[in-house]
N, C-alpha and C. Protein backbone atom coordinates (compact mmCIF):
# COMPACT_ATOMS: atom_id res chain seq x y z
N UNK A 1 202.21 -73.92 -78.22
CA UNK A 1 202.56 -72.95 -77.27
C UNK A 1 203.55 -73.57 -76.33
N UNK A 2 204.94 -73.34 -76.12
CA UNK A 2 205.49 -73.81 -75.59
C UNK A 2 205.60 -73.45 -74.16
N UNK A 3 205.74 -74.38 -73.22
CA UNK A 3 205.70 -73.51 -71.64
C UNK A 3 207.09 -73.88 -70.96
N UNK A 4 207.76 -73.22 -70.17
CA UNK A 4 209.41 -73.58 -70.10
C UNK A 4 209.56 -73.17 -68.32
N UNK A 5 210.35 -74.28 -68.02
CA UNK A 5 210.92 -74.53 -66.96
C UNK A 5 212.44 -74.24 -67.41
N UNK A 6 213.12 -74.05 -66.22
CA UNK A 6 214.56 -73.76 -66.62
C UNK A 6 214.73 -74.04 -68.25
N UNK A 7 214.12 -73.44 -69.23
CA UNK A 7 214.04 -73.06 -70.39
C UNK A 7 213.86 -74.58 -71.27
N UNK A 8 213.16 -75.52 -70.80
CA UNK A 8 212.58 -76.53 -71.25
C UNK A 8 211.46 -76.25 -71.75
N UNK A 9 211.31 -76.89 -72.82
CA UNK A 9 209.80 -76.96 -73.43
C UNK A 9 209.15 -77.97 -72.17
N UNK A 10 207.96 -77.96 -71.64
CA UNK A 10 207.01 -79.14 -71.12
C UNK A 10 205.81 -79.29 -71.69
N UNK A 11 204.90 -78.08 -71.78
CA UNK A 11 203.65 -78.95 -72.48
C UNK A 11 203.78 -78.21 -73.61
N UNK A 12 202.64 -78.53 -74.81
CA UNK A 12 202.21 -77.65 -75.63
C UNK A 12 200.90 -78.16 -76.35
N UNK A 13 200.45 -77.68 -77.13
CA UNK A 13 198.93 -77.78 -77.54
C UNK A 13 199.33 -77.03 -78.96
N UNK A 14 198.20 -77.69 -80.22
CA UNK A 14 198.85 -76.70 -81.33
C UNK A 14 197.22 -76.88 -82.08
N UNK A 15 196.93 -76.10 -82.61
CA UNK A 15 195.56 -75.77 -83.14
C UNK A 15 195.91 -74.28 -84.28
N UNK A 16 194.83 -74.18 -84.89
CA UNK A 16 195.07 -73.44 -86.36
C UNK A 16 194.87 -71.80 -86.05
N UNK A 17 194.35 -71.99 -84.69
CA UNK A 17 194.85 -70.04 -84.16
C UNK A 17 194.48 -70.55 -82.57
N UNK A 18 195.04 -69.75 -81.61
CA UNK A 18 195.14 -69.52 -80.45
C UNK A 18 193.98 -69.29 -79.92
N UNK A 19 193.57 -69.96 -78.62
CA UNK A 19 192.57 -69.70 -77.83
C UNK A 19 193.06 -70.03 -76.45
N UNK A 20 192.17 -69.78 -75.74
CA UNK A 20 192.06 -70.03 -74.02
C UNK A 20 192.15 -71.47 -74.09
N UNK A 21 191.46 -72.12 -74.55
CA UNK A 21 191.39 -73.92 -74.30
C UNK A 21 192.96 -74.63 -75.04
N UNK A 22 193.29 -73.85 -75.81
CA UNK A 22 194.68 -74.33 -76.62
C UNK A 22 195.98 -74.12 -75.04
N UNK A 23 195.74 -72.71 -74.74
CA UNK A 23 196.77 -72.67 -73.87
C UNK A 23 196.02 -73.73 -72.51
N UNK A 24 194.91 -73.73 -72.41
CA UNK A 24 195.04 -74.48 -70.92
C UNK A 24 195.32 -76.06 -71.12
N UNK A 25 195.23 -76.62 -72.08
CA UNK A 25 195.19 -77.83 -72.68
C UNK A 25 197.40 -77.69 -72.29
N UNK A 26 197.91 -76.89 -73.03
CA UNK A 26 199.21 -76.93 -73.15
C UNK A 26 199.64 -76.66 -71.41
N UNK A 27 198.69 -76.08 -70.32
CA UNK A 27 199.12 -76.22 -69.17
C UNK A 27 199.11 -77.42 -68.91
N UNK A 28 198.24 -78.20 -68.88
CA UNK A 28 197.58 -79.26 -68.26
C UNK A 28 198.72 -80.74 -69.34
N UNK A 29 199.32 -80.54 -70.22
CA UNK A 29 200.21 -81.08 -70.56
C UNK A 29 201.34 -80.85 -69.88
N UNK A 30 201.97 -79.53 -69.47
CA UNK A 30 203.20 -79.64 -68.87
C UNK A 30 202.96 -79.74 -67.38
N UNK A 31 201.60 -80.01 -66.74
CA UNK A 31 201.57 -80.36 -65.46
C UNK A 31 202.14 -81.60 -65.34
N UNK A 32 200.82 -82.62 -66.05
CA UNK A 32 201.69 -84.31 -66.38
C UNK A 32 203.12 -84.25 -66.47
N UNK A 33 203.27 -83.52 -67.26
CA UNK A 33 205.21 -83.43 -67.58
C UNK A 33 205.98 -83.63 -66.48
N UNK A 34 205.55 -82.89 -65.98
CA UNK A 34 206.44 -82.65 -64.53
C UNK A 34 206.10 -83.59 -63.21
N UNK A 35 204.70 -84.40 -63.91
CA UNK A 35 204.00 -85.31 -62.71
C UNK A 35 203.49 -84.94 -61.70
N UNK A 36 202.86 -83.30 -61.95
CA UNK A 36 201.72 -83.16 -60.98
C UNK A 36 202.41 -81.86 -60.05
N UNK A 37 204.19 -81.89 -59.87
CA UNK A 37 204.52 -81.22 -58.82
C UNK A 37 205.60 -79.83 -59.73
N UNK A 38 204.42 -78.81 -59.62
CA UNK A 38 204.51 -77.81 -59.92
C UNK A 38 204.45 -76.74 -59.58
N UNK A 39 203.67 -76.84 -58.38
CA UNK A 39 203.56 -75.61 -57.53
C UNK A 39 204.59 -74.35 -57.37
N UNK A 40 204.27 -73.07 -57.59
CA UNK A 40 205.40 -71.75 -57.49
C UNK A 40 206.09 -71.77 -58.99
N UNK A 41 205.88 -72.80 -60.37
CA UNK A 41 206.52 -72.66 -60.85
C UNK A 41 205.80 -71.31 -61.67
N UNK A 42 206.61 -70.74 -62.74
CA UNK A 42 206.13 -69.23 -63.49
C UNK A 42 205.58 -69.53 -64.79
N UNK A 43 204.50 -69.50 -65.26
CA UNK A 43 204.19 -69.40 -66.55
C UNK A 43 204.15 -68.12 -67.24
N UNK A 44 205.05 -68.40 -67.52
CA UNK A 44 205.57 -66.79 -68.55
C UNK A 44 205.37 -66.40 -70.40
N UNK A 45 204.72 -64.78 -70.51
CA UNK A 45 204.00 -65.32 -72.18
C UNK A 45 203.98 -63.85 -72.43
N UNK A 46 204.65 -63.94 -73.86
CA UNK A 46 205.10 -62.32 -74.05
C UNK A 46 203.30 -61.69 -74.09
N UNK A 47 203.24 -60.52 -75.24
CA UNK A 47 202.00 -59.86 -75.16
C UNK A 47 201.07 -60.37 -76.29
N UNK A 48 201.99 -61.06 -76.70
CA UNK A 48 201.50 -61.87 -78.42
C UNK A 48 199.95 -62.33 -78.11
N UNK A 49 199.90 -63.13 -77.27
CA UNK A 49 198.20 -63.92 -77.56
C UNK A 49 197.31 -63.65 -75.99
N UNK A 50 197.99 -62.11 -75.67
CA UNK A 50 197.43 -61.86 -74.43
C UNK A 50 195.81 -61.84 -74.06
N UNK A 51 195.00 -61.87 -74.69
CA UNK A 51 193.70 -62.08 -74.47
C UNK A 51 193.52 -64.06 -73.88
N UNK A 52 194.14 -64.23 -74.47
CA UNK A 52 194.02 -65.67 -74.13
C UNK A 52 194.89 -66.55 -72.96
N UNK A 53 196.37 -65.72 -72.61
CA UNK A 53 196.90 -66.15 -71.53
C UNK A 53 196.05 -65.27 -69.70
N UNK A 54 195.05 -64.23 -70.05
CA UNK A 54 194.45 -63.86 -69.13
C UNK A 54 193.14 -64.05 -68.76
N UNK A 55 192.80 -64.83 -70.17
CA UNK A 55 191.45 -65.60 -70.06
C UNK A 55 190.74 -66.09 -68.78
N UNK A 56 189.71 -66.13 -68.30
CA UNK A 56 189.56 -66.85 -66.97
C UNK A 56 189.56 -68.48 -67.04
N UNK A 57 189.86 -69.37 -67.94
CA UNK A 57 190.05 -70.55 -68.11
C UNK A 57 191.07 -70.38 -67.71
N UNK A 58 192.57 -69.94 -68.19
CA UNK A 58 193.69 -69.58 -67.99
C UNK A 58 194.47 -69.41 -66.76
N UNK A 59 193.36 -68.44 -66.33
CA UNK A 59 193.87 -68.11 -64.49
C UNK A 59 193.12 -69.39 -64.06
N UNK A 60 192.07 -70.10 -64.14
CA UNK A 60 191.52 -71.25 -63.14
C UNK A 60 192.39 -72.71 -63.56
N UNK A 61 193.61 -72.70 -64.99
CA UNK A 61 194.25 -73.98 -64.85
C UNK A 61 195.73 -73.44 -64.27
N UNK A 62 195.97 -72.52 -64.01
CA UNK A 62 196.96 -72.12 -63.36
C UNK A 62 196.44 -71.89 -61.73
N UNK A 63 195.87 -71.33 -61.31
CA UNK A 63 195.19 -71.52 -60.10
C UNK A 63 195.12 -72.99 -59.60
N UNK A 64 194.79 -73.98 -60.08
CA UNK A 64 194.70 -75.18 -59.76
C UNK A 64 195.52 -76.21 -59.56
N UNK A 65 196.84 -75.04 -60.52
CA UNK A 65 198.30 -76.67 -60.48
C UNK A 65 199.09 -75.39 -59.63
N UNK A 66 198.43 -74.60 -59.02
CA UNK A 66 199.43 -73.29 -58.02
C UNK A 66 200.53 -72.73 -59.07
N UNK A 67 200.58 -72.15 -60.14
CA UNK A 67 201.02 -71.97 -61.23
C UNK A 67 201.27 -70.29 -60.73
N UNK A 68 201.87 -69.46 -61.24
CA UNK A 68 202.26 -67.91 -61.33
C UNK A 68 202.52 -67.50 -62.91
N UNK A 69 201.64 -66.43 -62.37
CA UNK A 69 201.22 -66.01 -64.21
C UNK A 69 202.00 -64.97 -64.41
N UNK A 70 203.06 -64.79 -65.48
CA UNK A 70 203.91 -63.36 -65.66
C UNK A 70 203.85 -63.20 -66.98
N UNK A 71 204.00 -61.81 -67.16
CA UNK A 71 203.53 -61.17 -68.51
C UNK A 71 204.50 -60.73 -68.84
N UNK A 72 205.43 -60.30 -70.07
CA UNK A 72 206.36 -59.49 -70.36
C UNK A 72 205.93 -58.49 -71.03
N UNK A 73 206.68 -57.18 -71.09
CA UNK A 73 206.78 -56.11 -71.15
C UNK A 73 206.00 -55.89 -72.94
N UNK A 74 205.37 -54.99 -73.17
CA UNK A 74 205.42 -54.93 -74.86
C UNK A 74 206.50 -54.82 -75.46
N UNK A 75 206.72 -54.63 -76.54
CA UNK A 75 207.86 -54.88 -77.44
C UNK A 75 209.36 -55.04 -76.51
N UNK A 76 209.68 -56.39 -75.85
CA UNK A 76 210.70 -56.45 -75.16
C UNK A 76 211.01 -57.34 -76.01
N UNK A 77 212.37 -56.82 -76.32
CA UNK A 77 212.83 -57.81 -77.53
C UNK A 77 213.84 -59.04 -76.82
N UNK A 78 214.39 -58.68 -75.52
CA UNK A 78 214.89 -60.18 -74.95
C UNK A 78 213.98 -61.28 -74.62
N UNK A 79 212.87 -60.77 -74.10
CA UNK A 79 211.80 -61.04 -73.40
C UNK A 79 210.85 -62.01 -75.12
N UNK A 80 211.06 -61.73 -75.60
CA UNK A 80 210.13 -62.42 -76.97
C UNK A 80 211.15 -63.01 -77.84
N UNK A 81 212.57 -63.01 -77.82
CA UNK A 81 213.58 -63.73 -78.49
C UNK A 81 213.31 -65.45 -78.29
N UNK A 82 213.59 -65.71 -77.33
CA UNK A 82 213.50 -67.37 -76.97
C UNK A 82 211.61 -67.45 -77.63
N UNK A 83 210.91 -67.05 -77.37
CA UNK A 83 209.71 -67.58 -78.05
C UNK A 83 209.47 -67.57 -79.43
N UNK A 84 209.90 -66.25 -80.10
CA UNK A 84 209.98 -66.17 -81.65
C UNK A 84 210.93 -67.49 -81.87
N UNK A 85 212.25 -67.35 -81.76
CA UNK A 85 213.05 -68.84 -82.08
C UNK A 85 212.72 -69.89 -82.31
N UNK A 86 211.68 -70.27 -81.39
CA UNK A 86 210.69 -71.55 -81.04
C UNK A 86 210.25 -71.83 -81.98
N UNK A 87 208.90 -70.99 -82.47
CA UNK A 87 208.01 -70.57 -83.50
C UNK A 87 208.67 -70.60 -84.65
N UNK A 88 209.73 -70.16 -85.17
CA UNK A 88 210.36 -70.18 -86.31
C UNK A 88 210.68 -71.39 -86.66
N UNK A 89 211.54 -72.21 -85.86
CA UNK A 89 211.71 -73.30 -85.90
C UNK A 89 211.05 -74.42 -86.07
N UNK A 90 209.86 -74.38 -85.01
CA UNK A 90 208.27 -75.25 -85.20
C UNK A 90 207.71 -75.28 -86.81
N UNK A 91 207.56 -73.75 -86.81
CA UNK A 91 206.92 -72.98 -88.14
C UNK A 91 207.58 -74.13 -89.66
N UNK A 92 209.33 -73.62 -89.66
CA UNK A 92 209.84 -74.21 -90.90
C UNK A 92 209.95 -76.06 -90.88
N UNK A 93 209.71 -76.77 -89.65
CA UNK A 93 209.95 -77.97 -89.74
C UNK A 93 208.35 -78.56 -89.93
N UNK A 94 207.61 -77.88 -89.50
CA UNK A 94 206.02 -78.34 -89.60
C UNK A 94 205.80 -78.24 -91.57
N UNK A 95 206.29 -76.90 -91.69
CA UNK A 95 205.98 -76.69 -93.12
C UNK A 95 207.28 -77.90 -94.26
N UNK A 96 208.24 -77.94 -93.77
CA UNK A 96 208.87 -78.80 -94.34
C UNK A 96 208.10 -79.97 -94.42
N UNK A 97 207.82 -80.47 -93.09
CA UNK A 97 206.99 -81.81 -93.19
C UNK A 97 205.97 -82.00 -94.11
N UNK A 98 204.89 -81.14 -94.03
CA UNK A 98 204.00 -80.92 -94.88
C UNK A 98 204.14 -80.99 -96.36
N UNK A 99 205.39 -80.46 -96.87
CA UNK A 99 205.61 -80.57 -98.29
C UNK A 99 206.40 -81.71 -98.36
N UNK A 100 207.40 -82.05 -97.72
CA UNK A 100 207.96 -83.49 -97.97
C UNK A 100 207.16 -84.57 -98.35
N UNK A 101 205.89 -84.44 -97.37
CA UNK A 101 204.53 -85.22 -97.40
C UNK A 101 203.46 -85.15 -99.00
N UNK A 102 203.50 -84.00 -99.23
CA UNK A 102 202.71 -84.19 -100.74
C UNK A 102 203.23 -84.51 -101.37
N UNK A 103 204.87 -83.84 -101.69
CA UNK A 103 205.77 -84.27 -102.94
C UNK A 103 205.84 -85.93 -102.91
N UNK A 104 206.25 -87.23 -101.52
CA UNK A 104 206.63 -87.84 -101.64
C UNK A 104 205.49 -88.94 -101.84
């Protein structure tokens, strides 16, 4: 799950489906990232794994590094472009790896 500052990746967390502890784990990585001083910054997350970015784990590791939680719109297709990209990209180099790895 990637989390973005002026459109930087900082933390992420990766597990075999999405939960509350995956994303707070990926907060609590891009807190370190940044070394603690984060306060006012926006954690922003389309509608994709919305049960889990409103989780109450969720709001209490954002609550704690003073974090701001924003949601984008349903099907906003600017708004979910930069994250699909991500994912695609992650997606074909993880799976590349993986087969490079058995074949070789």
């Amino acid at each position: 799950m990637p989390i973005r500052l002026r459109r930087q990746g900082l933390g992420h967390s990766v597990a075999d489906h999405i939960s509350a502890e995956m994303v707070a784990a990926a907060i609590e990585a891009a807190v370190a990232a940044c070394g603690g001083e984060c306060r006012g910054t926006v954690l922003h997350s389309d509608r994709g794994g919305e049960a889990e970015y409103t989780a109450n784990l969720t709001a209490q590791a954002c609550f704690r590094h003073g974090l701001r939680r924003s949601m984008g719109a349903a099907r906003d297709l600017l708004d979910d472009c930069p994250a699909e990209s991500f994912w695609s990209t992650f997606k074909h180099e993880q799976y590349l790896q993986e087969r490079l790895r058995l074949e070789g």
